[in-house]
Protein backbone atom coordinates (compact mmCIF):
# COMPACT_ATOMS: atom_id res chain seq x y z
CA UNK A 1 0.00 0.00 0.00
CA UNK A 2 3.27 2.52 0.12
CA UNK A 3 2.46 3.87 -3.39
CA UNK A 4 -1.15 4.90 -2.16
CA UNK A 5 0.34 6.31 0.69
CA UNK A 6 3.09 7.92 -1.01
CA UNK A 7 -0.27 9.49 -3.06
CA UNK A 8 -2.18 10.76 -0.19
CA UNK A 9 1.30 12.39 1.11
CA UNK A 10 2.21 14.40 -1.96
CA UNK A 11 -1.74 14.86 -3.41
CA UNK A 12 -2.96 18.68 -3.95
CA UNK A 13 -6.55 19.85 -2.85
CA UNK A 14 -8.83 19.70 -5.94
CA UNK A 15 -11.46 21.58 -6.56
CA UNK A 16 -12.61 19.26 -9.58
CA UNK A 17 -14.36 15.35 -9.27
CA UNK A 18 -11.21 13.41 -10.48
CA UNK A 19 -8.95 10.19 -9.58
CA UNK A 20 -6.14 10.88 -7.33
CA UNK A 21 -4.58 7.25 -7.67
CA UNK A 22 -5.49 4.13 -9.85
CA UNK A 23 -3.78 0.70 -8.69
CA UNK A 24 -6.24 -0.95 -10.69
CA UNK A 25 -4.11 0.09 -13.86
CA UNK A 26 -1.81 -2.35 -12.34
CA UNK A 27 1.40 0.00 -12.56
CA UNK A 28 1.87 0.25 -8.68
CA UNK A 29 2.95 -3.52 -7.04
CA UNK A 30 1.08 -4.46 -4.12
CA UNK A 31 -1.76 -1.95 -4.67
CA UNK A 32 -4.05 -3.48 -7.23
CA UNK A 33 -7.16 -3.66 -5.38
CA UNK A 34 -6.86 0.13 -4.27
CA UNK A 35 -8.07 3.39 -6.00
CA UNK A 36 -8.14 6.93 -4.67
CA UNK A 37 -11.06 9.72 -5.87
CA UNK A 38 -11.63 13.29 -5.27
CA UNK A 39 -15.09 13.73 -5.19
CA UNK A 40 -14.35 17.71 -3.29
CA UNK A 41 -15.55 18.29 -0.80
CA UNK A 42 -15.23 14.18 0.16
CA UNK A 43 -12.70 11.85 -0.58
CA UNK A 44 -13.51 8.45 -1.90
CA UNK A 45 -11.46 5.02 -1.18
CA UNK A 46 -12.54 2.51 -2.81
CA UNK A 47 -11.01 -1.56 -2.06
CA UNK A 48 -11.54 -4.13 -4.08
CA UNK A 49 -11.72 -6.90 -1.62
CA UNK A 50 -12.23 -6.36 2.32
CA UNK A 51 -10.31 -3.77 3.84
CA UNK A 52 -8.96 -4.59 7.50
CA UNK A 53 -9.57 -2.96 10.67
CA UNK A 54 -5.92 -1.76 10.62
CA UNK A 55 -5.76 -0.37 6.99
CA UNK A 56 -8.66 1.42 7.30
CA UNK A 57 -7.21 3.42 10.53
CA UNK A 58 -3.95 3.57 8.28
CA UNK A 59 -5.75 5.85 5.34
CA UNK A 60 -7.95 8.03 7.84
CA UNK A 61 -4.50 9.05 9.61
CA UNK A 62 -2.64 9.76 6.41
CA UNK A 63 -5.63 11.49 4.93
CA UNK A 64 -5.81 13.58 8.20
CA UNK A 65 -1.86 14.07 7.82
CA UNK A 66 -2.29 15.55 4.50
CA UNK A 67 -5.66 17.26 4.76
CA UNK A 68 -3.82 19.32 7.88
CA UNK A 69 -1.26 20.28 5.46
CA UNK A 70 -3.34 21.60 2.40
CA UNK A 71 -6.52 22.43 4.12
CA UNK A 72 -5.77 22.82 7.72
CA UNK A 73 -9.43 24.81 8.15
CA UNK A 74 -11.98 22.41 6.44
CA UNK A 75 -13.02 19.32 7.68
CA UNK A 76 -11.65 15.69 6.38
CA UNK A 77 -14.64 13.73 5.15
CA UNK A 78 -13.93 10.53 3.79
CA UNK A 79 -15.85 7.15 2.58
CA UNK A 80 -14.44 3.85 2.13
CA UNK A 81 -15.90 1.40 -0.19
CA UNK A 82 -15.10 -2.19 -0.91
CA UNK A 83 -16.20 -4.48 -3.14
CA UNK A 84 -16.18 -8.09 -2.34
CA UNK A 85 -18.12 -11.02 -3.76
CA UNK A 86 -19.89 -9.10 -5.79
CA UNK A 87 -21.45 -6.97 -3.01
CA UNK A 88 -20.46 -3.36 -2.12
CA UNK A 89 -20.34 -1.23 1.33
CA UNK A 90 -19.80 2.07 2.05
CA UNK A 91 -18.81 3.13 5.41
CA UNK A 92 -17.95 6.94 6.33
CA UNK A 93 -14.21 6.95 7.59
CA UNK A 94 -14.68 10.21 9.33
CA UNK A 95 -16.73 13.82 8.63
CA UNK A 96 -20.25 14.25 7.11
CA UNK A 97 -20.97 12.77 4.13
CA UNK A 98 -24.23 13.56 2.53
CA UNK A 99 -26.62 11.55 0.87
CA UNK A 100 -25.21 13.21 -2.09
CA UNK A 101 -23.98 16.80 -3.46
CA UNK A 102 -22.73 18.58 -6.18
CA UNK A 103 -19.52 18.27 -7.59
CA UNK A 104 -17.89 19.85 -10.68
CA UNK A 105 -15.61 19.01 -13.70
CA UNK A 106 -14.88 21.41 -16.78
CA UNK A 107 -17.07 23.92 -15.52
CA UNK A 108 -20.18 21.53 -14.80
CA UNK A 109 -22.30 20.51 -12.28
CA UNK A 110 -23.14 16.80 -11.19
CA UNK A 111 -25.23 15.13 -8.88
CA UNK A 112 -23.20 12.11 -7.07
CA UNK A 113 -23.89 9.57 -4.28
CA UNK A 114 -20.94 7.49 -2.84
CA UNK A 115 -22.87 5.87 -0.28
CA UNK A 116 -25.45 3.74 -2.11
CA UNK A 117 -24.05 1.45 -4.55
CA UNK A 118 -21.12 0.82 -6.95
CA UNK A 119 -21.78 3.90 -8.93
CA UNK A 120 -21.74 7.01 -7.93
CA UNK A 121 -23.21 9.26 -10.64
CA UNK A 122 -20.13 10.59 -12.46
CA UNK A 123 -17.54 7.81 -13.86
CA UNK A 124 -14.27 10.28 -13.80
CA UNK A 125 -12.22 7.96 -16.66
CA UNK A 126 -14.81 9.79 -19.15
CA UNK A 127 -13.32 12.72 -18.66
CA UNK A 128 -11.92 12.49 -22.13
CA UNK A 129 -14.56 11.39 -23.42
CA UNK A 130 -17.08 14.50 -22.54
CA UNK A 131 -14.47 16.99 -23.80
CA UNK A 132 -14.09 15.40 -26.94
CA UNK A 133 -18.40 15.69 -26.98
CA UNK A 134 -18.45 19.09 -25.81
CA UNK A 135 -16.02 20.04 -28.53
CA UNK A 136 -17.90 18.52 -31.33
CA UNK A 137 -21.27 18.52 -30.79
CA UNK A 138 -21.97 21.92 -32.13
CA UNK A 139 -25.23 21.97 -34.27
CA UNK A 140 -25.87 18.35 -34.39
CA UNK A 141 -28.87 16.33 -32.90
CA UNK A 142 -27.43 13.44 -30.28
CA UNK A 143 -28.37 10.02 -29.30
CA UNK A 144 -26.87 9.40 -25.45
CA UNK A 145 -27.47 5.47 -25.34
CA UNK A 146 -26.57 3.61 -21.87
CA UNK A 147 -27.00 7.33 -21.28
CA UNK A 148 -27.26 7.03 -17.15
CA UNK A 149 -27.09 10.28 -15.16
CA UNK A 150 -26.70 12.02 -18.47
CA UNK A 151 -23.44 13.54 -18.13
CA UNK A 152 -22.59 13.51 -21.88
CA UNK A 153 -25.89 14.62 -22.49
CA UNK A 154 -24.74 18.20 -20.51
CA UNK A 155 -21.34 18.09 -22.15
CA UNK A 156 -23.36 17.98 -25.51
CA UNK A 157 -25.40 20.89 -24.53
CA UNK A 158 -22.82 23.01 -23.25
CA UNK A 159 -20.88 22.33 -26.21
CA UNK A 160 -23.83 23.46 -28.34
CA UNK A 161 -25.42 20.78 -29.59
CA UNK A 162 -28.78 21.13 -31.15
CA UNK A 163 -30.88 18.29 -29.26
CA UNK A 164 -30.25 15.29 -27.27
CA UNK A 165 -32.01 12.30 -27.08
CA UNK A 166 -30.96 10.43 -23.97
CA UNK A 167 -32.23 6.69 -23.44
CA UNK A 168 -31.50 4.29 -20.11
CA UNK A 169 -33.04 1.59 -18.83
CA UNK A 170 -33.05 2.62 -15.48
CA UNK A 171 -35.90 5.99 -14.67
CA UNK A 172 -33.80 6.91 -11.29
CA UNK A 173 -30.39 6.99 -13.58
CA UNK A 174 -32.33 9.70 -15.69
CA UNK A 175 -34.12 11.49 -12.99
CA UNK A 176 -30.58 12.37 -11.18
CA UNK A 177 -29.85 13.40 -15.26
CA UNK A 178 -32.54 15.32 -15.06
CA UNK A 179 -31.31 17.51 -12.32
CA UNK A 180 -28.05 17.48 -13.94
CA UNK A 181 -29.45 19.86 -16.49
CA UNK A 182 -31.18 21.94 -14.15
CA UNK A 183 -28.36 22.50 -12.25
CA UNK A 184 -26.24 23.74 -15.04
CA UNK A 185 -29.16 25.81 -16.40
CA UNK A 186 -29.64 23.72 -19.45
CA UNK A 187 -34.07 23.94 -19.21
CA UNK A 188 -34.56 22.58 -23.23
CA UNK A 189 -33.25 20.79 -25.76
CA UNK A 190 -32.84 17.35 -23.75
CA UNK A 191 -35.46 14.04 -23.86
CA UNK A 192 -35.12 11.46 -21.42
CA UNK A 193 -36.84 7.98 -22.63
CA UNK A 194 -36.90 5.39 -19.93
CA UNK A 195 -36.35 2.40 -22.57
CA UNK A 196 -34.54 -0.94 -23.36
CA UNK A 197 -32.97 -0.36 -26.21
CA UNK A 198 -33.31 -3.48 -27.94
CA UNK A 199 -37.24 -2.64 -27.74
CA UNK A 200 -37.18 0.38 -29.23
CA UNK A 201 -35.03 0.84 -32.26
CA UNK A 202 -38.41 1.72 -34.45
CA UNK A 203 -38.94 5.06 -32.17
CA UNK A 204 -34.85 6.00 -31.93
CA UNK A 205 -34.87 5.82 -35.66
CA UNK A 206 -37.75 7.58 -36.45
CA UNK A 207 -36.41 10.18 -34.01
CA UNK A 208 -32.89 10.30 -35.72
CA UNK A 209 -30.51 10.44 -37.95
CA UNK A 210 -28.01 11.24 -35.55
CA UNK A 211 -24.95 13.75 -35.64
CA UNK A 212 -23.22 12.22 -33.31
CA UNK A 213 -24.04 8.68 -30.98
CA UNK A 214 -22.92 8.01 -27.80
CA UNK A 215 -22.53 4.56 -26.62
CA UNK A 216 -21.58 3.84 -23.40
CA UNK A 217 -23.13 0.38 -22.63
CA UNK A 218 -22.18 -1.52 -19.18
CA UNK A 219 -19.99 -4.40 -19.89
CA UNK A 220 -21.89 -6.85 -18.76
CA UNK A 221 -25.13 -6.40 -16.93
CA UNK A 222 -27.69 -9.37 -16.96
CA UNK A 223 -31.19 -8.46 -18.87
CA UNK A 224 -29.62 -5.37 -19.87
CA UNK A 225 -26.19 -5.77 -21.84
CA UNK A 226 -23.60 -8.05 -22.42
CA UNK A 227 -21.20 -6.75 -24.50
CA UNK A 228 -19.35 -10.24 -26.08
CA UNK A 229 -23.23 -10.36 -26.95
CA UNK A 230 -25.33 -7.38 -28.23
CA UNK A 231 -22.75 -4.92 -28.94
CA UNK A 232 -22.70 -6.35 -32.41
CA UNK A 233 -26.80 -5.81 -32.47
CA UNK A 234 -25.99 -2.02 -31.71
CA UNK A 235 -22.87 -1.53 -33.93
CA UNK A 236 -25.18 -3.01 -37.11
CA UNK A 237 -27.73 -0.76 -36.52
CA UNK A 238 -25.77 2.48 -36.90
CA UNK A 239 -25.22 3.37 -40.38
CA UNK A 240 -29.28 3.71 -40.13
CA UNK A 241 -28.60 5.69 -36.92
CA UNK A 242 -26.47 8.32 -37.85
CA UNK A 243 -26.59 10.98 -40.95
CA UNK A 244 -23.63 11.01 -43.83
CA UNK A 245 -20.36 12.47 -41.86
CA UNK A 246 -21.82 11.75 -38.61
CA UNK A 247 -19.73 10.32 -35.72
CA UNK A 248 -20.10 7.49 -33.28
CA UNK A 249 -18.19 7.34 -30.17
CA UNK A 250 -17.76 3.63 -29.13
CA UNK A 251 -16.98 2.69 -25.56
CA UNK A 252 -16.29 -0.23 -23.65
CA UNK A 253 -15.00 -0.71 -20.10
CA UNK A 254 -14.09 -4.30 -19.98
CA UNK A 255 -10.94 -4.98 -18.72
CA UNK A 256 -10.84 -8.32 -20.58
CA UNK A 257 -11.65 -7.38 -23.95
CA UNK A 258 -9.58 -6.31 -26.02
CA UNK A 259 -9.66 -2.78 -28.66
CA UNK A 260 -9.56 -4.76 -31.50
CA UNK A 261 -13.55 -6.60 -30.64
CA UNK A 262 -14.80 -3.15 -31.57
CA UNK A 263 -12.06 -3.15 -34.65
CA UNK A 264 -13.47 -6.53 -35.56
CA UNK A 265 -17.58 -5.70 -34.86
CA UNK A 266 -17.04 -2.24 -37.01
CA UNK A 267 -15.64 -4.40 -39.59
CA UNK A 268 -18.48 -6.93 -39.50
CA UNK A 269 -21.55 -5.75 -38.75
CA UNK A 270 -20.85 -1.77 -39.73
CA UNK A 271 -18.17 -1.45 -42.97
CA UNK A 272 -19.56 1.72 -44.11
CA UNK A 273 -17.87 3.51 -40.81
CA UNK A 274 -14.34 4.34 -40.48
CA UNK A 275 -12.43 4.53 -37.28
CA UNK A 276 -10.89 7.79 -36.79
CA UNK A 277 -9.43 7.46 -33.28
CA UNK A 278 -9.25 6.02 -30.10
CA UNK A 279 -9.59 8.84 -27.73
CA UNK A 280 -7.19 8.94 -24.67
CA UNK A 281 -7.88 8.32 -20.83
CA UNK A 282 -7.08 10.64 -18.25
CA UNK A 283 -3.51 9.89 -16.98
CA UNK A 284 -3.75 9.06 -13.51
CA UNK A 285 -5.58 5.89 -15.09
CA UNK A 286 -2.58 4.59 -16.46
CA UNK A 287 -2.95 0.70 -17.37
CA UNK A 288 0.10 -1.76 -18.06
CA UNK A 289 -2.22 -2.80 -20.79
CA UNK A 290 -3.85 -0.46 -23.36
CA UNK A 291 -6.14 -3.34 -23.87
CA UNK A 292 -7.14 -3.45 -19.82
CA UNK A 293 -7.96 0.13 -20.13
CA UNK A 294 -10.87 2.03 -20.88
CA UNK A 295 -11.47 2.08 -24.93
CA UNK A 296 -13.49 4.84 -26.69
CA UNK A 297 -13.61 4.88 -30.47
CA UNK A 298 -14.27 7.37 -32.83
CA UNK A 299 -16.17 5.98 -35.55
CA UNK A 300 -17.82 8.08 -38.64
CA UNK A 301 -19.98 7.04 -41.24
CA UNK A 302 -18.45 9.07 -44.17
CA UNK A 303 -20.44 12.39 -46.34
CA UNK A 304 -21.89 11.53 -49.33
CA UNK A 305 -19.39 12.58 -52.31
């Protein structure tokens, strides 16, 4: 645990949501199952596997060591989570933690929670990915699929895009997107359709084309998604999605599989597009693998000569 330590001791205050250390990217020894997040004005621990009595009264006295040193007059509030089994807990470390707040990132507002669940309403190794929508949705109508709390639907916005459809399973996912517009003023130009996906392709295409689709589908989530499974039924279907020089951006967070299963899907079930990029993650999430990391893909279905 010395290079999460060695984290906490050297670590600024932020006043952005972001990851302060990532031993899941497998580049620290010995500190796999740990990752550090700034989620201002709490800090978020998160163990994958059961923490110990001892190593949980380790972090709270180096986070109180540091916090005395770059914020002697605020208080230290800090959550640990671990995941084990394929069940999560949250336990407050020490301060007030509420049942959720407001944090910010490029300017924006989000809603998060880091006390009920795995999720937590923001997932900070986008970060890339809603700059690179903010900078080029200008003018074009958007389809957010997977879209969750909404956040690239607000990216989109801010970055003047002209509509944005935003579909999710899950109604609470969308409500907290729903007050992630309000609370960055954005009062129009968003729809939020509590669908399955796979049930409504007739009313997304009638509702399209598309300037730009977002696809940001869990990796594998029984009766919702499985991505070794129906991310080929989504990848066929978007030449029909999007309009002639549109763009797709194709993500997957699956730390065993591989960039080139969207190379290969792309190739099969959508020839028409061409891959322009793979946009890059933040770099505090560092991976010994490219292929363990996060992949987004630029896709675009090219203008008619």
């Amino acid at each position: 645990m010395q290079a999460l330590f060695d984290a906490i001791a050297t670590m600024a205050m932020p006043t952005d949501a972001q990851r302060i250390f990532h031993g899941r990217g497998g580049l620290y020894p010995g500190c796999e199952a740990w990752a550090l997040d700034a989620f201002p004005p709490v800090w978020l621990i998160t163990k994958f596997g059961e923490a110990t009595a001892e190593e949980r009264a380790a972090l709270t006295a180096a986070l109180q060591a540091r916090q005395s040193q770059i914020a002697c007059d605020e208080p230290l509030n800090a959550v640990l989570q671990t995941r084990h089994e394929g069940r999560s807990e949250a336990v407050v470390l020490t301060g007030t933690v509420p049942d959720s707040h407001v944090v910010t990132e490029d300017g924006a507002k989000y809603r998060v929670n880091l006390q009920r669940g795995q999720n937590h309403g923001l997932f900070l190794d986008m970060a890339e990915g809603r700059r690179w929508v903010r900078a080029h949705a200008q003018g074009h109508k958007v389809l957010n699929l997977f879209a969750y709390t909404c956040a690239f639907s607000v990216a989109a916005l801010q970055g003047g895009a002209k509509e944005v459809i935003n579909l999710d399973m899950a109604q609470p996912a969308l409500t907290t997107g729903q007050q992630n517009h309000q609370l960055n003023g954005i009062l129009s130009g968003a729809k939020f359709l509590a669908h399955d996906l796979f049930s409504t392709w007739g009313k997304v295409n009638r509702m399209g084309p598309y300037g730009l689709v977002i696809a940001d589908p869990p990796s594998y989530q029984k009766g919702s998604f499985v991505a070794t499974k129906d991310y080929a039924r989504l990848i066929r279907r978007l030449p029909d999605l999007l309009r002639p020089g549109g763009h797709a951006l194709l993500c997957l967070n699956a730390p065993e599989i591989p960039e080139q299963f969207l190379h290969d899907l792309l190739a099969a079930e959508a020839p028409e597009l061409e891959v322009l990029q793979r946009l890059p993650n933040p770099l505090v999430f560092a991976d010994v693998s490219s292929d363990r990391a996060l992949k987004m893909l630029v896709a675009r279905l090219p203008p008619l000569a």
